[in-house]
C-alpha atoms as a PDB file:
ATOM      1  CA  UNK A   1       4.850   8.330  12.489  1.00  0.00           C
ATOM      2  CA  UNK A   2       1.619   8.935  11.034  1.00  0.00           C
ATOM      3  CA  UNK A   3       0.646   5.470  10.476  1.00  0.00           C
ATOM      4  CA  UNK A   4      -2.946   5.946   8.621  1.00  0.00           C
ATOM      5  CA  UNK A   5      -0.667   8.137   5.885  1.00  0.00           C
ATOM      6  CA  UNK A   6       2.189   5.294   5.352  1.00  0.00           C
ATOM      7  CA  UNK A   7      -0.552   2.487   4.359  1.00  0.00           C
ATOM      8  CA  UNK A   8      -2.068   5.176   2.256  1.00  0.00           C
ATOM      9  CA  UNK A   9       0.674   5.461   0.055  1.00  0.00           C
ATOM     10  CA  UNK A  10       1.740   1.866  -0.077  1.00  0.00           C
ATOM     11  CA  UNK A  11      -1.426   1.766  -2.100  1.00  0.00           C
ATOM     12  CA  UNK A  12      -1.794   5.220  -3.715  1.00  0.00           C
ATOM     13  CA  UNK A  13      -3.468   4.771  -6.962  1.00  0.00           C
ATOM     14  CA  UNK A  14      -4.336   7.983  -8.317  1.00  0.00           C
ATOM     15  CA  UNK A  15      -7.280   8.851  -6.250  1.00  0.00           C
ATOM     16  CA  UNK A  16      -7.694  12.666  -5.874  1.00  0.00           C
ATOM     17  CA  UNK A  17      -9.362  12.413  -2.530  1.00  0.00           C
ATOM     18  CA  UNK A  18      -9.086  10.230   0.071  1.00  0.00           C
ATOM     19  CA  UNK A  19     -12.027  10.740   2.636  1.00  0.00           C
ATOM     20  CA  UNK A  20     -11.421   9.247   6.178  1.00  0.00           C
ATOM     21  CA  UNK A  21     -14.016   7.570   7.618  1.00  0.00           C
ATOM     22  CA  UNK A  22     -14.998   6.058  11.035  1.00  0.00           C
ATOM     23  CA  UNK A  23     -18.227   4.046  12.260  1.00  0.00           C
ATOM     24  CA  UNK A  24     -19.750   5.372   9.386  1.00  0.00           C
ATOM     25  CA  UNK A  25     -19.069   8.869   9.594  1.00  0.00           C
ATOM     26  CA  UNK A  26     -17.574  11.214   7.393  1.00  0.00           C
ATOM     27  CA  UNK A  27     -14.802  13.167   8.551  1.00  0.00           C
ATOM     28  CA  UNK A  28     -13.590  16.487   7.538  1.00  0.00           C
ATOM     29  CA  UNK A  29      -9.970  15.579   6.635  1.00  0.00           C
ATOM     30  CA  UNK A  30      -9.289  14.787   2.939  1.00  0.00           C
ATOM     31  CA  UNK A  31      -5.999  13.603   1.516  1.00  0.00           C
ATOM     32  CA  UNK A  32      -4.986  15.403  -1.716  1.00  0.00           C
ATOM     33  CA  UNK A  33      -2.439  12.455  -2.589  1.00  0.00           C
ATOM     34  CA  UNK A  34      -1.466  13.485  -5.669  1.00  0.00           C
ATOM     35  CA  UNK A  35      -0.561  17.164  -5.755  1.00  0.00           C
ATOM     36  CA  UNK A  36       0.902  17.358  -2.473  1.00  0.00           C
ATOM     37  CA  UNK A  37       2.684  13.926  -3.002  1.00  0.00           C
ATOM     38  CA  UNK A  38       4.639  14.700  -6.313  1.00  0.00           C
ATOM     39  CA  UNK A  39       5.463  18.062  -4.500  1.00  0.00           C
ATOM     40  CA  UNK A  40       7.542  15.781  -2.623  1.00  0.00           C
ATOM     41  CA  UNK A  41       8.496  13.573  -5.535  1.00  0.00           C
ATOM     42  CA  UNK A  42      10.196  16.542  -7.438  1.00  0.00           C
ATOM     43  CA  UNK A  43      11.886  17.691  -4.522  1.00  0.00           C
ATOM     44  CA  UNK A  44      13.554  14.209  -3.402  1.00  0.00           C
ATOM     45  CA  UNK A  45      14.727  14.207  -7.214  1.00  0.00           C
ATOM     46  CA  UNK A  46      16.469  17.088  -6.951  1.00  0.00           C
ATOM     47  CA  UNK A  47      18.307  16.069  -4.094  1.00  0.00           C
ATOM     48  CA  UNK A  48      17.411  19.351  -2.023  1.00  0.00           C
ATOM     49  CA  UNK A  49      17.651  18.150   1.624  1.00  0.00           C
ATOM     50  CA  UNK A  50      15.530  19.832   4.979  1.00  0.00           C
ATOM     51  CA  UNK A  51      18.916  18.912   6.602  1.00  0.00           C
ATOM     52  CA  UNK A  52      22.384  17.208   6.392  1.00  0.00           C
ATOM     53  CA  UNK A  53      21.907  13.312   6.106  1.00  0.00           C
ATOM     54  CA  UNK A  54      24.495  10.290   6.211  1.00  0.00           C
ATOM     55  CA  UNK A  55      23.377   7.684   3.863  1.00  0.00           C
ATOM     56  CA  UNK A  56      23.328   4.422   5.680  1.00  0.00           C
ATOM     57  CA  UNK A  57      24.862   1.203   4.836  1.00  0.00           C
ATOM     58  CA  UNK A  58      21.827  -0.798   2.756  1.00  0.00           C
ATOM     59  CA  UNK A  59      20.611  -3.176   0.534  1.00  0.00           C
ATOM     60  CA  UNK A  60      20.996  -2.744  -3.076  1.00  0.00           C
ATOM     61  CA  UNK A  61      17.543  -3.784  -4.975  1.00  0.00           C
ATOM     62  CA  UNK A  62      17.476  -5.468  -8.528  1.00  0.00           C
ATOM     63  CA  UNK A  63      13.952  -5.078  -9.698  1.00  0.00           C
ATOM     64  CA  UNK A  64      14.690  -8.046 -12.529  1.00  0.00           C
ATOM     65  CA  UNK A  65      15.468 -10.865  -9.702  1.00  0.00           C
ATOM     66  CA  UNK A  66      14.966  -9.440  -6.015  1.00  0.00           C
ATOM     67  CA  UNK A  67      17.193 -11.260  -4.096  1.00  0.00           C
ATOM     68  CA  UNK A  68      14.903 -14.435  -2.231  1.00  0.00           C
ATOM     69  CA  UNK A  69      17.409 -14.517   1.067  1.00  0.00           C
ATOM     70  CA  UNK A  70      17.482 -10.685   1.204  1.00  0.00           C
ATOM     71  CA  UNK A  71      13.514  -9.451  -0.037  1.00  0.00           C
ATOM     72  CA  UNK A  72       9.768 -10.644   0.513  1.00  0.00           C
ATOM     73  CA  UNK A  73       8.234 -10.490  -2.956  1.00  0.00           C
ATOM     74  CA  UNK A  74       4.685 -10.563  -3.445  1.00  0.00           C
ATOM     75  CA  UNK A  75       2.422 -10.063  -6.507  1.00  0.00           C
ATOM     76  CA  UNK A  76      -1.458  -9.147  -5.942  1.00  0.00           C
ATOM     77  CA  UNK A  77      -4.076  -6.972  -7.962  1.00  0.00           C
ATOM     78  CA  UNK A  78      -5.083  -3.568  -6.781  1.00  0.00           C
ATOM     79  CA  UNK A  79      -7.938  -2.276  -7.892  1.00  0.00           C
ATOM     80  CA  UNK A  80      -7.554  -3.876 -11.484  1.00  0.00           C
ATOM     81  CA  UNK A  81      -4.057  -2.852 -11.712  1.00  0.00           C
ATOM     82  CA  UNK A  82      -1.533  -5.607 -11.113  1.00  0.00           C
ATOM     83  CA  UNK A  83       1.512  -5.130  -8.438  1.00  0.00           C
ATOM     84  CA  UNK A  84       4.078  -6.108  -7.151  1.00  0.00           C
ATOM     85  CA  UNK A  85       5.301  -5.594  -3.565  1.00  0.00           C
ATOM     86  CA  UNK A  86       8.635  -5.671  -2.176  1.00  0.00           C
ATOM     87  CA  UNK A  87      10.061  -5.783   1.213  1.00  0.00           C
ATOM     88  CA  UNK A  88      13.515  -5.913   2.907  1.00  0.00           C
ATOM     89  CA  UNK A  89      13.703  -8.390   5.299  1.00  0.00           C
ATOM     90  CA  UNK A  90      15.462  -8.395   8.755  1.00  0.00           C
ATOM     91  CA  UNK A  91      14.353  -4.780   8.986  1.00  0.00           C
ATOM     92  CA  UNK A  92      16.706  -3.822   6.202  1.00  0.00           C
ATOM     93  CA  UNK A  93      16.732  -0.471   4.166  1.00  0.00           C
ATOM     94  CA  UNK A  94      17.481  -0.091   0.637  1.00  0.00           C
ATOM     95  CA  UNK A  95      20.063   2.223  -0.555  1.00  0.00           C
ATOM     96  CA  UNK A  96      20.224   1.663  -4.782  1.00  0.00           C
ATOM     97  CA  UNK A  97      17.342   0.285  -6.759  1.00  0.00           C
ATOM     98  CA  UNK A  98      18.327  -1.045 -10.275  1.00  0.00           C
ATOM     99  CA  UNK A  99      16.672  -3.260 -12.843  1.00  0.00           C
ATOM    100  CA  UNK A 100      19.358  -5.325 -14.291  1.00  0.00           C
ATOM    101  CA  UNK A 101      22.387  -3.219 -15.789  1.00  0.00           C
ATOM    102  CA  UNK A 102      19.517   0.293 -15.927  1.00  0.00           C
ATOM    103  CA  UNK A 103      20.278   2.261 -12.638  1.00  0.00           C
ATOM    104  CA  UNK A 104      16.593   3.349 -11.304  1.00  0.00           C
ATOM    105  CA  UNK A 105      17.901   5.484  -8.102  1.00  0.00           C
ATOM    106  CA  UNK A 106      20.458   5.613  -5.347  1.00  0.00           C
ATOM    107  CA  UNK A 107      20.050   7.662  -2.045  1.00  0.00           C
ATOM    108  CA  UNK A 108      21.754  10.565  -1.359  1.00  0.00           C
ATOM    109  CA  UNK A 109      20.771  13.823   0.330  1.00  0.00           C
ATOM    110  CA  UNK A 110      17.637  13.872   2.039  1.00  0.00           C
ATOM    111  CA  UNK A 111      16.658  10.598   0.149  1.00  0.00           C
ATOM    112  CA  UNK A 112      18.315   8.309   2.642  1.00  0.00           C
ATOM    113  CA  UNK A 113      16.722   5.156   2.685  1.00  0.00           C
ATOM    114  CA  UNK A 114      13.913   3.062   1.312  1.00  0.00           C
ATOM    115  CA  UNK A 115      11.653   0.966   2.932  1.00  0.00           C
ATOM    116  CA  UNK A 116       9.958  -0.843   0.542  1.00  0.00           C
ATOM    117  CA  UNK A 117       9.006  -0.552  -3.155  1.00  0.00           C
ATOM    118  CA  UNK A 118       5.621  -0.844  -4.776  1.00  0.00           C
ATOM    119  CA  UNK A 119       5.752  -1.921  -8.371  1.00  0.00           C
ATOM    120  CA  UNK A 120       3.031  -1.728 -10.990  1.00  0.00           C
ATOM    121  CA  UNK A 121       2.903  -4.121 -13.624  1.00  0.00           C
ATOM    122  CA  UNK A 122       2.474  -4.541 -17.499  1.00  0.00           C
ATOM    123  CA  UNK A 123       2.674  -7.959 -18.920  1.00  0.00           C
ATOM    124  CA  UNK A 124       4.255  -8.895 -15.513  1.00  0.00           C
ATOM    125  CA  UNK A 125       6.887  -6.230 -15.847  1.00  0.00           C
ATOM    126  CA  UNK A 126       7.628  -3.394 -14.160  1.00  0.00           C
ATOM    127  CA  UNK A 127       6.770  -0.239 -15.616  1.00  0.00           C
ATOM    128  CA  UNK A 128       6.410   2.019 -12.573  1.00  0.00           C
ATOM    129  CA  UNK A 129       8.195   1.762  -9.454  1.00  0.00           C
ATOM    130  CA  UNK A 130       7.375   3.627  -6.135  1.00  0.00           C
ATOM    131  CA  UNK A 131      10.048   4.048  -3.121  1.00  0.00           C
ATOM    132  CA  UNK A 132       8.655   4.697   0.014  1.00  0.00           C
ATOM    133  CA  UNK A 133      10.646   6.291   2.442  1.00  0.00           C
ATOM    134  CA  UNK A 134      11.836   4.629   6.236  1.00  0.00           C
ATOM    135  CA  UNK A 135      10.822   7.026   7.733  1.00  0.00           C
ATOM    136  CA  UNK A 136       7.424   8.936   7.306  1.00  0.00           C
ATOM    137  CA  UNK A 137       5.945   7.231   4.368  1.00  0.00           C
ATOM    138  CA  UNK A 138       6.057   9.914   2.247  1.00  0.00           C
ATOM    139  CA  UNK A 139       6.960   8.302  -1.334  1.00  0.00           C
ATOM    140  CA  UNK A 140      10.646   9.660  -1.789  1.00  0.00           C
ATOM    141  CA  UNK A 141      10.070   9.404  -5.572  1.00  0.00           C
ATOM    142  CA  UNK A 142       8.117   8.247  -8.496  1.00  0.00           C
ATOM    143  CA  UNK A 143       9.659   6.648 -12.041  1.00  0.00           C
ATOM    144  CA  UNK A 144       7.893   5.689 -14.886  1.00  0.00           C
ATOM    145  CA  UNK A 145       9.931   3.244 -17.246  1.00  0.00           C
ATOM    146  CA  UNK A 146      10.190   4.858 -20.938  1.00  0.00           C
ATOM    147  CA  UNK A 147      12.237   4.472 -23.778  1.00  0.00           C
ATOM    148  CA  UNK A 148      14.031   1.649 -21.846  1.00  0.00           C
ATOM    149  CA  UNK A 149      14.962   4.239 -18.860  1.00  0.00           C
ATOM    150  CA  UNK A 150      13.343   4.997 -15.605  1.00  0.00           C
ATOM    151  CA  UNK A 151      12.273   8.449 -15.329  1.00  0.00           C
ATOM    152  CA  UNK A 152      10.674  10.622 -12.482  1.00  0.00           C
ATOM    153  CA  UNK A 153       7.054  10.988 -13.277  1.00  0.00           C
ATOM    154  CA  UNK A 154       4.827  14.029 -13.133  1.00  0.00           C
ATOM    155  CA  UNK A 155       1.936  12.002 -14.292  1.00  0.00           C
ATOM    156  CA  UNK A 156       1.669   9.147 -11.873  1.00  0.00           C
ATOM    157  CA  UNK A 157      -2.863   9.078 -12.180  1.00  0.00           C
ATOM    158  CA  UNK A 158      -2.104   9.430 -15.692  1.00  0.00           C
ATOM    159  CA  UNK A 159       0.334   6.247 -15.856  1.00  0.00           C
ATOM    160  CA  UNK A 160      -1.498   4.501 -13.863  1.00  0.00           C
ATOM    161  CA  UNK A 161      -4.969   4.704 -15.699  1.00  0.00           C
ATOM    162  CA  UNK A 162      -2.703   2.956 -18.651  1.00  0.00           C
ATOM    163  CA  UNK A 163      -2.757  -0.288 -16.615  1.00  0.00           C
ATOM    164  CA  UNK A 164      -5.481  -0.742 -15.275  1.00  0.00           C
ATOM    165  CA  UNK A 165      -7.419  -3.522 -17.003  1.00  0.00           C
ATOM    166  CA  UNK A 166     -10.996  -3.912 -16.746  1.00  0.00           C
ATOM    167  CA  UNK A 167     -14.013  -6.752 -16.672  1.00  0.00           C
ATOM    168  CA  UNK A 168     -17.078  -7.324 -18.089  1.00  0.00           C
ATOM    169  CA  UNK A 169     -18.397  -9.002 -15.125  1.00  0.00           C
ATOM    170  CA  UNK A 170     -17.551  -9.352 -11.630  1.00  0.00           C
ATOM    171  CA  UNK A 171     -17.978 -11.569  -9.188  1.00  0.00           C
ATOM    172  CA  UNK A 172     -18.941 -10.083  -5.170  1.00  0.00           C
ATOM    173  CA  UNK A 173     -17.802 -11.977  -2.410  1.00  0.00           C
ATOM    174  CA  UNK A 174     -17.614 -11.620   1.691  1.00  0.00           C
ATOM    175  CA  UNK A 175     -13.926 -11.287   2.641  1.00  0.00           C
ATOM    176  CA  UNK A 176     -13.347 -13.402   5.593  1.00  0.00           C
ATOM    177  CA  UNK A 177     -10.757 -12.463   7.456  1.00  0.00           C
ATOM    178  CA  UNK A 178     -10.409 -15.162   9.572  1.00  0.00           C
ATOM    179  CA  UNK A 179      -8.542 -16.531   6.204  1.00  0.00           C
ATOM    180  CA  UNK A 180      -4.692 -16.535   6.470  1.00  0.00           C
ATOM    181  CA  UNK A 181      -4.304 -18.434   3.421  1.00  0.00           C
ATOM    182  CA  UNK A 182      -5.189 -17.408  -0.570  1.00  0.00           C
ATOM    183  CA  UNK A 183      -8.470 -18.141  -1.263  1.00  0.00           C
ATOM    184  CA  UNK A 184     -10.029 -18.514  -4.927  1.00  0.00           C
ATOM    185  CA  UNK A 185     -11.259 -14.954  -4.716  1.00  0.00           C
ATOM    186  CA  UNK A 186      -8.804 -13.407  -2.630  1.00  0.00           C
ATOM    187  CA  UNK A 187      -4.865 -12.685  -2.241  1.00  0.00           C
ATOM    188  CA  UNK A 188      -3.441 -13.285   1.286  1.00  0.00           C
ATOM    189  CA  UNK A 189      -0.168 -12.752   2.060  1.00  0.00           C
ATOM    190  CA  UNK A 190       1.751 -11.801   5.601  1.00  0.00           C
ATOM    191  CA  UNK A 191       5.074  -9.476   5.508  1.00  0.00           C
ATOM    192  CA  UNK A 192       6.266  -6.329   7.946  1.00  0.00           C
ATOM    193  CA  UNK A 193       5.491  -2.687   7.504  1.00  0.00           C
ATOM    194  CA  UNK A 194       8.141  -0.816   9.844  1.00  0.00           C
ATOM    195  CA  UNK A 195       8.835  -3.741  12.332  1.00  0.00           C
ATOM    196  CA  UNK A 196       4.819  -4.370  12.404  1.00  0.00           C
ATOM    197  CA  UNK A 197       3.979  -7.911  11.504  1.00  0.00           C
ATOM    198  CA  UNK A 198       0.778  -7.269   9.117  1.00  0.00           C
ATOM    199  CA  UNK A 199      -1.341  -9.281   6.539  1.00  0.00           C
ATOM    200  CA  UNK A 200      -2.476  -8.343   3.664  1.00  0.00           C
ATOM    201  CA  UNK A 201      -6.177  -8.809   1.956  1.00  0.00           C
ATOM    202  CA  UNK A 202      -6.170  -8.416  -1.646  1.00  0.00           C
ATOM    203  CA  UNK A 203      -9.277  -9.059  -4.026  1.00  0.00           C
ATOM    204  CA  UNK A 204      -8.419 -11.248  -6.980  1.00  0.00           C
ATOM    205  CA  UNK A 205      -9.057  -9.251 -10.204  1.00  0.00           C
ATOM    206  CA  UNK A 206     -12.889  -9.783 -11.223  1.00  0.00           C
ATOM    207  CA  UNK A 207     -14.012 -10.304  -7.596  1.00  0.00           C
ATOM    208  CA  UNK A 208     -15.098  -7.498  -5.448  1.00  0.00           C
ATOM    209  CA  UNK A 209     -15.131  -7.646  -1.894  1.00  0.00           C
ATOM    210  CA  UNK A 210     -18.822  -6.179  -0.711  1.00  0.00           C
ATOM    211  CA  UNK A 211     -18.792  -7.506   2.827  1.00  0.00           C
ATOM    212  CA  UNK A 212     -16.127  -8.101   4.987  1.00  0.00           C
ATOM    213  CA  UNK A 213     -16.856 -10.652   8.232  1.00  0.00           C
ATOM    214  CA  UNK A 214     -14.194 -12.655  11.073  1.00  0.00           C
ATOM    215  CA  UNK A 215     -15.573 -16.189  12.030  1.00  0.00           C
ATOM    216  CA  UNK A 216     -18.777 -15.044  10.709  1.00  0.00           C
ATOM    217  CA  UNK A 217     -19.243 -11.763  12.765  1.00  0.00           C
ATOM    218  CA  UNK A 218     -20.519  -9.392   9.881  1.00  0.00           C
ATOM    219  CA  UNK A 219     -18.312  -6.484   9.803  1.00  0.00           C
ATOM    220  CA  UNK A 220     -19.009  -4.177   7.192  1.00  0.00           C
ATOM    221  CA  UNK A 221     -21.126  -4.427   4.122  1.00  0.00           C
ATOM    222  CA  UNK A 222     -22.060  -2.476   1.339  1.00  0.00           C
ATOM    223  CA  UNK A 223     -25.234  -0.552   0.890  1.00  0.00           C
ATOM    224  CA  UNK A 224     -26.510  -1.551  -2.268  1.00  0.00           C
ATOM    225  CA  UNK A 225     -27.331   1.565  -3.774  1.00  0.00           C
ATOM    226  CA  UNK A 226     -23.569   3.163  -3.311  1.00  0.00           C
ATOM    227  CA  UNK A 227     -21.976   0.439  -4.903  1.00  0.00           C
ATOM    228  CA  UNK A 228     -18.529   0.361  -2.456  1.00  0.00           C
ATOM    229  CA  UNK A 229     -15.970  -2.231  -2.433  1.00  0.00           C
ATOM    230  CA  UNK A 230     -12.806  -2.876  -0.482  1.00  0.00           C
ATOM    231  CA  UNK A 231     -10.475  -3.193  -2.678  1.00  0.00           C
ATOM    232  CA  UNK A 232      -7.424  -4.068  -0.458  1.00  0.00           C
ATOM    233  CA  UNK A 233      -7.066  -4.525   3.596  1.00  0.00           C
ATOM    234  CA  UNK A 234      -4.186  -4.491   5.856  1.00  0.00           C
ATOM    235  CA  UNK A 235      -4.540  -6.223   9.156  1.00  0.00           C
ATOM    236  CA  UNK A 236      -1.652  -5.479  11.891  1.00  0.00           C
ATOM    237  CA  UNK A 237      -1.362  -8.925  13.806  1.00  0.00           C
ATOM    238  CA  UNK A 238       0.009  -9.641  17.516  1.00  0.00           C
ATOM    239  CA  UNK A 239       1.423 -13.376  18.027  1.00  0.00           C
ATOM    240  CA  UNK A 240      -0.170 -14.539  14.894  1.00  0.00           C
ATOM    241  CA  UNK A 241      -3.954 -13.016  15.519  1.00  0.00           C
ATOM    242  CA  UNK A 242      -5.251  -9.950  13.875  1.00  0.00           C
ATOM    243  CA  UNK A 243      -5.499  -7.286  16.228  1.00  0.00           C
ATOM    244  CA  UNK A 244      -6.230  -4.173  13.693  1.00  0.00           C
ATOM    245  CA  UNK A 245      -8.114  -3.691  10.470  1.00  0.00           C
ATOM    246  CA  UNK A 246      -7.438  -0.810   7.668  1.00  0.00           C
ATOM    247  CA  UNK A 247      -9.902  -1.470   5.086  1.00  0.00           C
ATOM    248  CA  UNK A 248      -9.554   0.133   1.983  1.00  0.00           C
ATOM    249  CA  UNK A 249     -12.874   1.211   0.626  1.00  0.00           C
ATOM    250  CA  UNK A 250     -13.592   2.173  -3.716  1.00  0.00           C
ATOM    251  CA  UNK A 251     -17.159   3.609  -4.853  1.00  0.00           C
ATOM    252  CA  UNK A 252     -18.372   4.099  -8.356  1.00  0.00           C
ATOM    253  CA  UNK A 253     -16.474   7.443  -8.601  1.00  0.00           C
ATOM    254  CA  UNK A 254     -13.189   6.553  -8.112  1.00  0.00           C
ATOM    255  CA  UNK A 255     -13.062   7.855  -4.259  1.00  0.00           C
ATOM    256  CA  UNK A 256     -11.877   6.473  -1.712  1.00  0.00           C
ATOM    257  CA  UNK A 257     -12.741   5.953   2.372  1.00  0.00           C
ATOM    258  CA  UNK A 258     -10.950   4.212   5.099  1.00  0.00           C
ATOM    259  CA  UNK A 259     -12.456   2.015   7.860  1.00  0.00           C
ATOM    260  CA  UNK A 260     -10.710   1.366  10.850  1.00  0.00           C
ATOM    261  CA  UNK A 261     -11.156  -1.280  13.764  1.00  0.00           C
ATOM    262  CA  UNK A 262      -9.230  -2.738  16.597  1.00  0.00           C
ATOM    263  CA  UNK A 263     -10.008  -5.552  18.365  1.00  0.00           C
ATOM    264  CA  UNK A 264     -10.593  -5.084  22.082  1.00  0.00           C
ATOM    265  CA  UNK A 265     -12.625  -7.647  25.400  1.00  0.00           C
ATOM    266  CA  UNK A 266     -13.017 -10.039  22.385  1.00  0.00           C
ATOM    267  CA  UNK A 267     -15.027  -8.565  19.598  1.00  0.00           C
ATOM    268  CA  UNK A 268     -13.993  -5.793  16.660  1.00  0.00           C
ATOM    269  CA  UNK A 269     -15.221  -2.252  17.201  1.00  0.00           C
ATOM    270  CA  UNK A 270     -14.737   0.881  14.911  1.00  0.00           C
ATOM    271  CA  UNK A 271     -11.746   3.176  16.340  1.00  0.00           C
ATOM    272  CA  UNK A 272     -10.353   6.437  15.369  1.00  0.00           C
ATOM    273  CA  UNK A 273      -7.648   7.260  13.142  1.00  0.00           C
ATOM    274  CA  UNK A 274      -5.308   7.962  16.775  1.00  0.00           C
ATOM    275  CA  UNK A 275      -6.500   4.873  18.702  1.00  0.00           C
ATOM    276  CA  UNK A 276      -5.428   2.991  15.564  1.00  0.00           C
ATOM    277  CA  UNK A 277      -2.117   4.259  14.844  1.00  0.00           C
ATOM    278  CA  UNK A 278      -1.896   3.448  18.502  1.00  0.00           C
ATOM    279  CA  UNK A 279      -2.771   0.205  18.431  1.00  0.00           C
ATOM    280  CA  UNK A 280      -0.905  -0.526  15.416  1.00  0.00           C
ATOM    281  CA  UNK A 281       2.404   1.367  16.764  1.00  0.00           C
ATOM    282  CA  UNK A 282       2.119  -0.678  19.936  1.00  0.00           C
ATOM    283  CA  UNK A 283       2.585  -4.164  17.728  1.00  0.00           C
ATOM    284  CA  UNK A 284       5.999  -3.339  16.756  1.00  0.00           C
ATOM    285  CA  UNK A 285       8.304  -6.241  17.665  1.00  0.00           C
END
């Protein structure tokens, strides 16, 4: 499992590149997300599968009321456009997604589970739901709510640029994340990403995150003249205490880096992409 790529797309907003970076330096690899992700969109749709599948047994998800004894629900802004994040619990899959008597998708084929589902918001509805596979992140598929009925999209930047709502003035803050509670500038919630316990970090909307410190060990800041913010964090945790850090970095162009760090002889160090998805594999309970 290429870890780095699943917390990528629980996240994917319409960037076109994605650069990786670590300790400060640029990498070569890039992430096309869109193109090569509604490759996969369009062929999940279709139903074409690499190989025979059983579909398992599975939850069934109602996007109007998820079910409180059988889904983690949590709402949060990212990058100005609000969402809504929902997890099985118990290590569940979901096998149908509906939103009251509309029928959204069901798995079959190659499509033949879903781990969680990231919803994007207008006037606190959902207008554009992403299911992320169980497997290897990949998002199975893509709908866009139209005309009252969900519908595969081919636009997902383009949808997504229609909700994202904007601010005269913001408001920069140091995201501590030695936090595990909301704060008045921050969103901080704890859930499970493939049997990892994790917490997330999520600037309110109008606050942006320019520094990041832990028990007031500076981190990471911003360089004033490039303007960068994180603009969401996921922390993998071990008994309780954060133990990895995938920061989530936004500069004036709409691009995107990642920062990674792992927490090793008592103090937080910058690690590769493989010593995280190490470290983050090996807190799987």
């Amino acid at each position: 499992m290429n870890v780095l790529w699943d917390l990528c797309l629980i996240l994917w907003i319409g960037s076109s590149i994605a650069t990786i970076t670590t300790s400060g330096r640029r990498m070569c690899t890039t992430v096309r997300a869109n193109n090569r992700a509604r490759q996969n969109i369009q062929t999940s749709d279709r139903g074409v599968p690499n190989a025979p599948t059983t579909v398992p047994s599975g939850l069934v998800l109602d996007l109007e009321k998820p079910d409180d004894k059988l889904y983690q629900s949590f709402d949060y802004d990212t990058d100005g456009i609000p969402t809504r994040f929902i997890v099985p619990k118990d290590d569940n899959v979901i096998t149908s997604v509906k939103e009251g008597s509309l029928e959204v998708w069901k798995a079959s084929g190659d499509n033949v589970a879903c781990a969680f589902v990231t919803l994007r918001l207008s006037d606190g509805k959902p207008v554009i739901a992403q299911l992320t596979k169980n497997t290897n992140g990949n998002p199975m598929v893509i709908f866009v709510k139209k005309d009252g009925t969900w519908k595969v999209t081919d636009d997902y930047k383009g949808e997504l640029n229609k909700l994202r709502r904007t601010t005269e003035s913001v408001e920069n803050f140091t995201l501590d994340l030695s936090a595990n509670q909301d704060t008045p500038n921050c969103r901080i919630f704890d859930t499970k990403l493939y049997g990892v316990p994790v917490r997330f970090y999520a600037p309110k909307f109008g606050f942006h995150a320019t520094k990041m410190s832990f028990g007031g060990t500076e981190l990471w800041t911003n360089a004033p003249e490039s303007n960068k913010r994180i603009f969401l964090l996921i922390a993998g945790l071990g008994n309780g205490e954060l133990k990895t850090i995938n920061a989530f970095i936004r500069d004036p162009n709409n691009g995107s880096e990642l920062l990674y760090y792992g927490f090793k002889d008592g103090k937080w160090e910058n690690i590769s992409k493989d010593e995280y998805n190490k470290k983050f594999e090996g807190l799987k309970k």
